[in-house]
C-alpha atoms as a PDB file:
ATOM      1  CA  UNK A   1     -42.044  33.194   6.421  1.00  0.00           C
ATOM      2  CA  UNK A   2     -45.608  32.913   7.868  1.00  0.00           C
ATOM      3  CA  UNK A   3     -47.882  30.284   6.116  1.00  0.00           C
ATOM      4  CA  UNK A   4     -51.698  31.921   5.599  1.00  0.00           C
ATOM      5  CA  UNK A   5     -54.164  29.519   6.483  1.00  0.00           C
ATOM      6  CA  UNK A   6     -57.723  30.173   5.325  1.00  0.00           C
ATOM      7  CA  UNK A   7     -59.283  27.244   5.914  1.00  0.00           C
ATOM      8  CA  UNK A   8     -58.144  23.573   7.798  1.00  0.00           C
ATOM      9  CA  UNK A   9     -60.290  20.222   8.474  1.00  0.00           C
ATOM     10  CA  UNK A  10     -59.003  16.614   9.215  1.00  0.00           C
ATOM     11  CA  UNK A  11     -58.290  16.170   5.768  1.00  0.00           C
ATOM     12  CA  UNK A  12     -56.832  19.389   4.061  1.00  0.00           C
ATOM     13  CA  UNK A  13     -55.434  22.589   4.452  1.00  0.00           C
ATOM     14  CA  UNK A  14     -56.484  25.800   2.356  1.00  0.00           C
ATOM     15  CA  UNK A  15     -53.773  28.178   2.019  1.00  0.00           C
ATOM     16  CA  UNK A  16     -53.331  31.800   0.551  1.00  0.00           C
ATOM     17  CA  UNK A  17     -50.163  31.563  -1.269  1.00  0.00           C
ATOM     18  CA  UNK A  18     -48.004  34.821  -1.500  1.00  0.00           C
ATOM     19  CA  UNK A  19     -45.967  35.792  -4.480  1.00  0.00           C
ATOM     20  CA  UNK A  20     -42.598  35.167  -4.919  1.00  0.00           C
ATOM     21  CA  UNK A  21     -43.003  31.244  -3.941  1.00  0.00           C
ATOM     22  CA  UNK A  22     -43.381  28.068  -5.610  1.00  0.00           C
ATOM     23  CA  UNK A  23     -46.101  25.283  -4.382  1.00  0.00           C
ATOM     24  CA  UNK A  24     -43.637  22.060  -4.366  1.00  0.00           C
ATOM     25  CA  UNK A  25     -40.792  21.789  -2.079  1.00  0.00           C
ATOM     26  CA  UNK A  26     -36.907  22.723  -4.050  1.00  0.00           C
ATOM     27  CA  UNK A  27     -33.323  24.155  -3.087  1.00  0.00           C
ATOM     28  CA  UNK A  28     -34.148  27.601  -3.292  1.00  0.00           C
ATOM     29  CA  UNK A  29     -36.251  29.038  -0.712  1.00  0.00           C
ATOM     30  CA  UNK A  30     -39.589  28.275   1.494  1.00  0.00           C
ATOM     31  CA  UNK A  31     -42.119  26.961  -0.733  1.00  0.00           C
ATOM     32  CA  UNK A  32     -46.031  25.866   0.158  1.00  0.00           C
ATOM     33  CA  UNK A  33     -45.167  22.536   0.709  1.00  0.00           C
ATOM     34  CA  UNK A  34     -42.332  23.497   3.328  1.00  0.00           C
ATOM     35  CA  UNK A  35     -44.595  25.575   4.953  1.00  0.00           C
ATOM     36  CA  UNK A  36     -47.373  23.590   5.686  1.00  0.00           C
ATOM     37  CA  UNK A  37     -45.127  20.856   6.769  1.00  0.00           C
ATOM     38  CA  UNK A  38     -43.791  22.945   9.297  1.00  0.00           C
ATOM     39  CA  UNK A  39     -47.393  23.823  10.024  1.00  0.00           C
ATOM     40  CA  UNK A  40     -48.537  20.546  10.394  1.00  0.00           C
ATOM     41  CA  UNK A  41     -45.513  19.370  12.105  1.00  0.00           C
ATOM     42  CA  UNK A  42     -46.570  21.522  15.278  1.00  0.00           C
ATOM     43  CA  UNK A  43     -49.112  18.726  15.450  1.00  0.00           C
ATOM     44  CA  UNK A  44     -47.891  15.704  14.274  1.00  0.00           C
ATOM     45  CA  UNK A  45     -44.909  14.096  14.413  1.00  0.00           C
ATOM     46  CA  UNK A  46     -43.975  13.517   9.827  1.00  0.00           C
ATOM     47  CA  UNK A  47     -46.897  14.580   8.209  1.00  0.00           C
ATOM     48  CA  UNK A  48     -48.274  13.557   4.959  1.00  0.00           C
ATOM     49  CA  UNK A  49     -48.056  17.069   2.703  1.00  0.00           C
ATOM     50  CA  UNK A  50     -49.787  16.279  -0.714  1.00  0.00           C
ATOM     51  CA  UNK A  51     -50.089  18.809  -3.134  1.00  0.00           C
ATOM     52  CA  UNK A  52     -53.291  18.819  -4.957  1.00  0.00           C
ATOM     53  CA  UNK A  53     -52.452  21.537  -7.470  1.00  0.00           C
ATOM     54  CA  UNK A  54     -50.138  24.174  -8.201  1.00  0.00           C
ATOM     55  CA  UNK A  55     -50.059  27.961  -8.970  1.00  0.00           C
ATOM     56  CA  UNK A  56     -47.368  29.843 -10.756  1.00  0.00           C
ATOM     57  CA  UNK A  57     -44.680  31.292  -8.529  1.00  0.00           C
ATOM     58  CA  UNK A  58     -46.082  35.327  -9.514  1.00  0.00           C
ATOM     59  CA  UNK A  59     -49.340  34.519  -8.559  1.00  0.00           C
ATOM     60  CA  UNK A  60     -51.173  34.573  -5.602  1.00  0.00           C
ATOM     61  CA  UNK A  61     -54.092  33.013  -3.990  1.00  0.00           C
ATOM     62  CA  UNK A  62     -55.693  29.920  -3.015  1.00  0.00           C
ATOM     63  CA  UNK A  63     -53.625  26.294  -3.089  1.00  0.00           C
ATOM     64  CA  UNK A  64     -55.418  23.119  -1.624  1.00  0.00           C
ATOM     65  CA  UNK A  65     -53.421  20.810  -0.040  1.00  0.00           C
ATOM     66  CA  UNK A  66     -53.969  17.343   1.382  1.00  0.00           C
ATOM     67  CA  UNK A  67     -53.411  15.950   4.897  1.00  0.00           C
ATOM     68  CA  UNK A  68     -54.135  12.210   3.698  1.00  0.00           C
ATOM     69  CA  UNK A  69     -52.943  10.330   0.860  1.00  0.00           C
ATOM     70  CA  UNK A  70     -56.629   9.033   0.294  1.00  0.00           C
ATOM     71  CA  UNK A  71     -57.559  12.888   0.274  1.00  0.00           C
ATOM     72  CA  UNK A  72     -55.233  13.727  -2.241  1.00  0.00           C
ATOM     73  CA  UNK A  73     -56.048  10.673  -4.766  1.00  0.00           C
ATOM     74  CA  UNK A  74     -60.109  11.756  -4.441  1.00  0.00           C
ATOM     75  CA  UNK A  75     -58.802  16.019  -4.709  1.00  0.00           C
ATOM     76  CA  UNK A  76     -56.561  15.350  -7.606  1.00  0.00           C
ATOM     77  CA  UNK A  77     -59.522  12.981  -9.360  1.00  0.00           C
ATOM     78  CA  UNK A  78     -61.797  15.493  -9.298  1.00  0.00           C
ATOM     79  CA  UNK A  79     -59.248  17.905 -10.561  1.00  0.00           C
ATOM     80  CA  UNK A  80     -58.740  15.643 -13.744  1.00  0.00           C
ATOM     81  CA  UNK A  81     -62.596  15.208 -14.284  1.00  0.00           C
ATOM     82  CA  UNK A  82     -62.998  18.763 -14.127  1.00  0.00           C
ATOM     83  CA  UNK A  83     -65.631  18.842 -11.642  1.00  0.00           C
ATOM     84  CA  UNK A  84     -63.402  21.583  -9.672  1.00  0.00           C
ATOM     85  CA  UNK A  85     -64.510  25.278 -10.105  1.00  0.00           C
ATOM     86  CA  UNK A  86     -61.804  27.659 -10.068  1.00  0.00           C
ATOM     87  CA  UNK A  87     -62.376  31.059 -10.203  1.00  0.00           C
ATOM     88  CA  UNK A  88     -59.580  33.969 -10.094  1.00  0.00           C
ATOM     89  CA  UNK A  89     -59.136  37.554 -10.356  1.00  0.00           C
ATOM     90  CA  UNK A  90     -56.875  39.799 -13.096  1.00  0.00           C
ATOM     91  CA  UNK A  91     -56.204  43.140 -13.254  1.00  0.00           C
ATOM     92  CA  UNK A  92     -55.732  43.876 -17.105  1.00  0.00           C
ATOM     93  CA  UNK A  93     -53.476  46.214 -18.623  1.00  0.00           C
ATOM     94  CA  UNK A  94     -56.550  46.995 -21.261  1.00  0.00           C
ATOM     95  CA  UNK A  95     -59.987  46.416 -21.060  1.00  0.00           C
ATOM     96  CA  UNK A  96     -61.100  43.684 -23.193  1.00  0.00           C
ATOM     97  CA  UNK A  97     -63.768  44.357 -26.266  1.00  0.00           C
ATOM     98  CA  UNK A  98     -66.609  42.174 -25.005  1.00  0.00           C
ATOM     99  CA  UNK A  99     -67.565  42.268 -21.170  1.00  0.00           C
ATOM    100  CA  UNK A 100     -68.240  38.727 -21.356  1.00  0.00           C
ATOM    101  CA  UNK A 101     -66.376  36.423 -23.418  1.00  0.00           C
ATOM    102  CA  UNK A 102     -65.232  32.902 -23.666  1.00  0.00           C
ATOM    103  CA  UNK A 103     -61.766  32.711 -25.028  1.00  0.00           C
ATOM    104  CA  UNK A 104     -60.098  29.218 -26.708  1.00  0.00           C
ATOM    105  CA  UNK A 105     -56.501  29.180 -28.085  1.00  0.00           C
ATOM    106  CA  UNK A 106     -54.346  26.067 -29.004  1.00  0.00           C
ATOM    107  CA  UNK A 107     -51.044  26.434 -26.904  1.00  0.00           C
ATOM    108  CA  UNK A 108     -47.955  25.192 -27.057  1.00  0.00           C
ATOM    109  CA  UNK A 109     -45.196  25.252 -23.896  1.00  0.00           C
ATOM    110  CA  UNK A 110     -42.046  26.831 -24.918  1.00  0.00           C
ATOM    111  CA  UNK A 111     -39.301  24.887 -22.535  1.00  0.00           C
ATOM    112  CA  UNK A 112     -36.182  27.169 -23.065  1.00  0.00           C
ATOM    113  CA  UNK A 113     -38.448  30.791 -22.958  1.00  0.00           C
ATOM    114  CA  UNK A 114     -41.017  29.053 -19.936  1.00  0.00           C
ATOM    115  CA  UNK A 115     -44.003  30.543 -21.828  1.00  0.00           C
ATOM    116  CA  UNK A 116     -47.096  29.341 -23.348  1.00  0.00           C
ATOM    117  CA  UNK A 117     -46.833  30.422 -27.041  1.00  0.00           C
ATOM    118  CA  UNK A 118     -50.011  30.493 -29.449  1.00  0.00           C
ATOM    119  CA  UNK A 119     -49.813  27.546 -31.497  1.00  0.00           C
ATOM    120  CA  UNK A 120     -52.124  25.675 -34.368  1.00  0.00           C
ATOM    121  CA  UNK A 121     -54.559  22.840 -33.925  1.00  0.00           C
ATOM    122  CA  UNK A 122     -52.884  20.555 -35.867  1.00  0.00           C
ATOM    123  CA  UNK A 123     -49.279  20.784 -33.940  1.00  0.00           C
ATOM    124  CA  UNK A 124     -48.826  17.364 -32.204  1.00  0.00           C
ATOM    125  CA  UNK A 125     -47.570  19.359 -28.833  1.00  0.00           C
ATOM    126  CA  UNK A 126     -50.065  21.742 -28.875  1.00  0.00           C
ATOM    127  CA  UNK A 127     -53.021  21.378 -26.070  1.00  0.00           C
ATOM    128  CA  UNK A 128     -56.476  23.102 -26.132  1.00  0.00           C
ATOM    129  CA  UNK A 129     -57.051  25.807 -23.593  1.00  0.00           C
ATOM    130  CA  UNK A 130     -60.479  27.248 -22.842  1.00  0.00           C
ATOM    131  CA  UNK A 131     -61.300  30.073 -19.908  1.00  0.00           C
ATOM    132  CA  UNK A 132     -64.492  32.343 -19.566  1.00  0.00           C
ATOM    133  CA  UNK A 133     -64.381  35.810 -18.257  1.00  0.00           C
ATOM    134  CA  UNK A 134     -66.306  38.871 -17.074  1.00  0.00           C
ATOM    135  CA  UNK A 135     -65.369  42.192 -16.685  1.00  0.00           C
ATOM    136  CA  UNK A 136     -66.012  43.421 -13.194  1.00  0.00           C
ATOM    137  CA  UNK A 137     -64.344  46.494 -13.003  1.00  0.00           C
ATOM    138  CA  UNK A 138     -62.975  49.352 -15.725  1.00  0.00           C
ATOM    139  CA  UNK A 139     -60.493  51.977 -15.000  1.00  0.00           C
ATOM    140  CA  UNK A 140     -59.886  55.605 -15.884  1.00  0.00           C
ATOM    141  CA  UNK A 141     -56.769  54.905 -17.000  1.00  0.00           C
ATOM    142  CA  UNK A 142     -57.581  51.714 -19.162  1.00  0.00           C
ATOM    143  CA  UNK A 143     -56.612  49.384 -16.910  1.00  0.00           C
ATOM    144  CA  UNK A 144     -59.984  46.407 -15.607  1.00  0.00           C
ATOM    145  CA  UNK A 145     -60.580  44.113 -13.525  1.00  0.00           C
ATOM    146  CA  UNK A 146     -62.016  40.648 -14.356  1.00  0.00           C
ATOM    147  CA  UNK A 147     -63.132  37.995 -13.427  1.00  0.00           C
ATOM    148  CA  UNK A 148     -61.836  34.403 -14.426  1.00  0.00           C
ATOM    149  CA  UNK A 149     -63.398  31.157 -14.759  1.00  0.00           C
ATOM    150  CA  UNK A 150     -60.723  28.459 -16.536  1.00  0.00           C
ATOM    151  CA  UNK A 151     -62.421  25.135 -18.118  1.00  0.00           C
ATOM    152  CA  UNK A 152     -59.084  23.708 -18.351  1.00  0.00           C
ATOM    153  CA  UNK A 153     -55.713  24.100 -16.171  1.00  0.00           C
ATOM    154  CA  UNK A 154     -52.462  24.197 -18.741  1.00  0.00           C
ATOM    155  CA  UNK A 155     -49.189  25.866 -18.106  1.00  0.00           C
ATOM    156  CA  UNK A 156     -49.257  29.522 -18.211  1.00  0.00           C
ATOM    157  CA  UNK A 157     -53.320  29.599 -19.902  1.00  0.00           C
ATOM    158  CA  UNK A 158     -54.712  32.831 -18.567  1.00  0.00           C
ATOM    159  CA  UNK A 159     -51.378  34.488 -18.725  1.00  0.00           C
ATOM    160  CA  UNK A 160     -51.029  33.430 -22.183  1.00  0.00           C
ATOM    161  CA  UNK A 161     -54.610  33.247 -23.348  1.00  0.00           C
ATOM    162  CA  UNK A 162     -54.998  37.092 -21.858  1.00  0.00           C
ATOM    163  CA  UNK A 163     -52.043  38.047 -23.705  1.00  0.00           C
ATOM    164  CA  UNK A 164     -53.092  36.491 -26.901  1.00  0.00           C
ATOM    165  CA  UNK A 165     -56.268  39.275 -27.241  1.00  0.00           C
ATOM    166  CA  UNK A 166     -54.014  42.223 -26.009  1.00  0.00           C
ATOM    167  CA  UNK A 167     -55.034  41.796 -22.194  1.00  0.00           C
ATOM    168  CA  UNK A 168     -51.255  41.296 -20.633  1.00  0.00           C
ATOM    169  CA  UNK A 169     -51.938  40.818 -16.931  1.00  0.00           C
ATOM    170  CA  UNK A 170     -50.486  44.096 -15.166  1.00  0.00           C
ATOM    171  CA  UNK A 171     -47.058  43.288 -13.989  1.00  0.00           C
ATOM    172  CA  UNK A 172     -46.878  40.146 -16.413  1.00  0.00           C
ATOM    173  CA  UNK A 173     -43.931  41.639 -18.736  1.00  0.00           C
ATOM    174  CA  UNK A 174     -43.069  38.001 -19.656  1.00  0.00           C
ATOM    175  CA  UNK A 175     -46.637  38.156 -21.579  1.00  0.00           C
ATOM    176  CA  UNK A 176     -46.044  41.363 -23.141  1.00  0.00           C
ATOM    177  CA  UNK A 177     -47.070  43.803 -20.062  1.00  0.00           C
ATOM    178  CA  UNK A 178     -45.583  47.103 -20.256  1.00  0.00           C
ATOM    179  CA  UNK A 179     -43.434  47.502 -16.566  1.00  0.00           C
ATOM    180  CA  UNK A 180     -43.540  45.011 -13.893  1.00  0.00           C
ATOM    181  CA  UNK A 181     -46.044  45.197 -10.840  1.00  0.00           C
ATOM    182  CA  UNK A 182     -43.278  43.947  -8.474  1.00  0.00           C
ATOM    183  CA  UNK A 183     -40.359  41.340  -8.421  1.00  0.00           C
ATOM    184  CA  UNK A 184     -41.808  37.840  -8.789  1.00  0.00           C
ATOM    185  CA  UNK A 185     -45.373  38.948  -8.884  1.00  0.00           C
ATOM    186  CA  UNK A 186     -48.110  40.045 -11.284  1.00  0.00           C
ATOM    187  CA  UNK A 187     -51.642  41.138 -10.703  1.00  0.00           C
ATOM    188  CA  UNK A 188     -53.473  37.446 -10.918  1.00  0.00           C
ATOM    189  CA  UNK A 189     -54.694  35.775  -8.090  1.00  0.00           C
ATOM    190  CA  UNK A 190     -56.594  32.237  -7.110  1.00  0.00           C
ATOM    191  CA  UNK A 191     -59.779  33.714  -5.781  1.00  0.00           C
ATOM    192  CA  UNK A 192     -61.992  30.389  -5.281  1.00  0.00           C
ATOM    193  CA  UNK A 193     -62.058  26.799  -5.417  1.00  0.00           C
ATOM    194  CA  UNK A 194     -65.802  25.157  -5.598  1.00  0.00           C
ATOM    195  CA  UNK A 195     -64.991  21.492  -4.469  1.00  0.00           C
ATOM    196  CA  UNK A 196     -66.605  18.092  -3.039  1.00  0.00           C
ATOM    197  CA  UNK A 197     -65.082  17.608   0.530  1.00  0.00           C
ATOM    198  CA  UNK A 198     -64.544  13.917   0.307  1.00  0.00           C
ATOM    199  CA  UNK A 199     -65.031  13.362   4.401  1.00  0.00           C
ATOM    200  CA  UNK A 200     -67.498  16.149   4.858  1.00  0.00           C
ATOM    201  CA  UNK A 201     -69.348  14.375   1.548  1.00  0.00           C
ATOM    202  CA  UNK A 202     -70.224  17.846   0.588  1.00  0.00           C
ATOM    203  CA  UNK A 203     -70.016  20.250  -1.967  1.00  0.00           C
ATOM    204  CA  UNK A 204     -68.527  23.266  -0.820  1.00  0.00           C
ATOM    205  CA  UNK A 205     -66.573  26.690  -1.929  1.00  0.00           C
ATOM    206  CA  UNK A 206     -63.856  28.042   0.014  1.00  0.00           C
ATOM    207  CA  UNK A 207     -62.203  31.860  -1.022  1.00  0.00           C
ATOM    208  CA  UNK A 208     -58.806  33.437  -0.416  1.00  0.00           C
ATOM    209  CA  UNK A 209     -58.643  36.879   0.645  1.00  0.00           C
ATOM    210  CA  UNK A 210     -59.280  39.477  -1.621  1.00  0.00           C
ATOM    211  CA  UNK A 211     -55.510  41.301  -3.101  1.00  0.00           C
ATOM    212  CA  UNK A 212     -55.028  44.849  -2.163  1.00  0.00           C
ATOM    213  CA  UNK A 213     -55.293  45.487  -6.116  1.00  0.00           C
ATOM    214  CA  UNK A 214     -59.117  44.002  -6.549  1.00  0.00           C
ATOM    215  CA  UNK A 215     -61.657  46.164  -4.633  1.00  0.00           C
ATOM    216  CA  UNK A 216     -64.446  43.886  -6.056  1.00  0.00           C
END
């Protein structure tokens, strides 16, 4: 498998993740990691591969990862302070009733069904989720496509919080979609990542390529 570089510097690599993947290295098949080791090893001998952040194996789209160990620490701080923007794209099984919403849910992560289930506040293993979105796009035949903005970054929140107000990502069955888009991947995809480059000591926004499903 090809790795998909959209953008490289001294530091860190930007890659556009296919479907069917996962980010971190494991015994089952090429993952992110693997391939931009591989990359990177066409130019150094043992490169340092640090993953910054992950995306679920179905989706697509942009991952960061770091060349430096001194990149990743200042990457993944900024990732815990929030100050990253992350913006993706979903195509929606049904249009949502406001073009403009902000949406907050308290989740909890099912371990033995690998879902995000709706929970209450006052559950001690529940964890706040907030995302805004804005519809971009609305189909003849129901379907739309929106726009994504998450505030915070928990386990399966825009599948989940979608879900939750009768949005199922297309191809997202395990969220209540009605047929799958195809094996291993559903219609959501890391569209941009608004960062500070910590050599460049700018702020700066990098994009993955638009999927064939988002015409935007």
């Amino acid at each position: 498998m090809n790795i998909s570089i959209i953008k490289e510097t001294p530091g860190w690599l930007a890659i556009n993740k296919p479907a069917g993947i996962q980010v971190e290295r494991n015994p089952f098949g090429p993952s992110v990691e693997s391939l931009a080791y591989g990359h990177l090893q066409l130019k150094k001998r043992n490169p340092y591969v640090g993953i910054v952040h992950r995306l679920d194996r179905v989706t697509t789209g942009l991952v960061l990862v770091a060349k430096k160990k001194s990149i990743l620490r200042q990457l993944n701080e900024q990732f815990r302070l929030k100050e990253v923007q992350k913006t993706y794209l979903a195509r929606v099984e049904k249009a949502p009733a406001e073009a403009e919403a902000t949406l907050t849910h308290w989740l909890e992560k099912n371990l033995n069904e690998k879902r995000a289930e709706i929970s209450s506040k006052n559950s001690d293993k529940a964890f706040e989720c907030i995302l805004s979105y804005r519809l971009l796009h609305k189909e003849e035949n129901g379907c739309a496509l929106l726009e994504i903005r998450p505030v915070t970054g928990k386990y399966h929140q825009i599948r989940a919080q979608l879900a939750a107000i009768g949005c199922p990502v297309v191809g997202d069955t395990h969220y209540g979609a009605k047929k799958e888009y195809q094996p291993h991947h559903i219609q959501l995809h890391a569209w941009k990542l608004e960062f500070f480059d910590p050599e460049k000591e700018e702020r700066l926004e990098v994009a993955a390529p638009l999927p064939e499903w988002a015409p935007v």
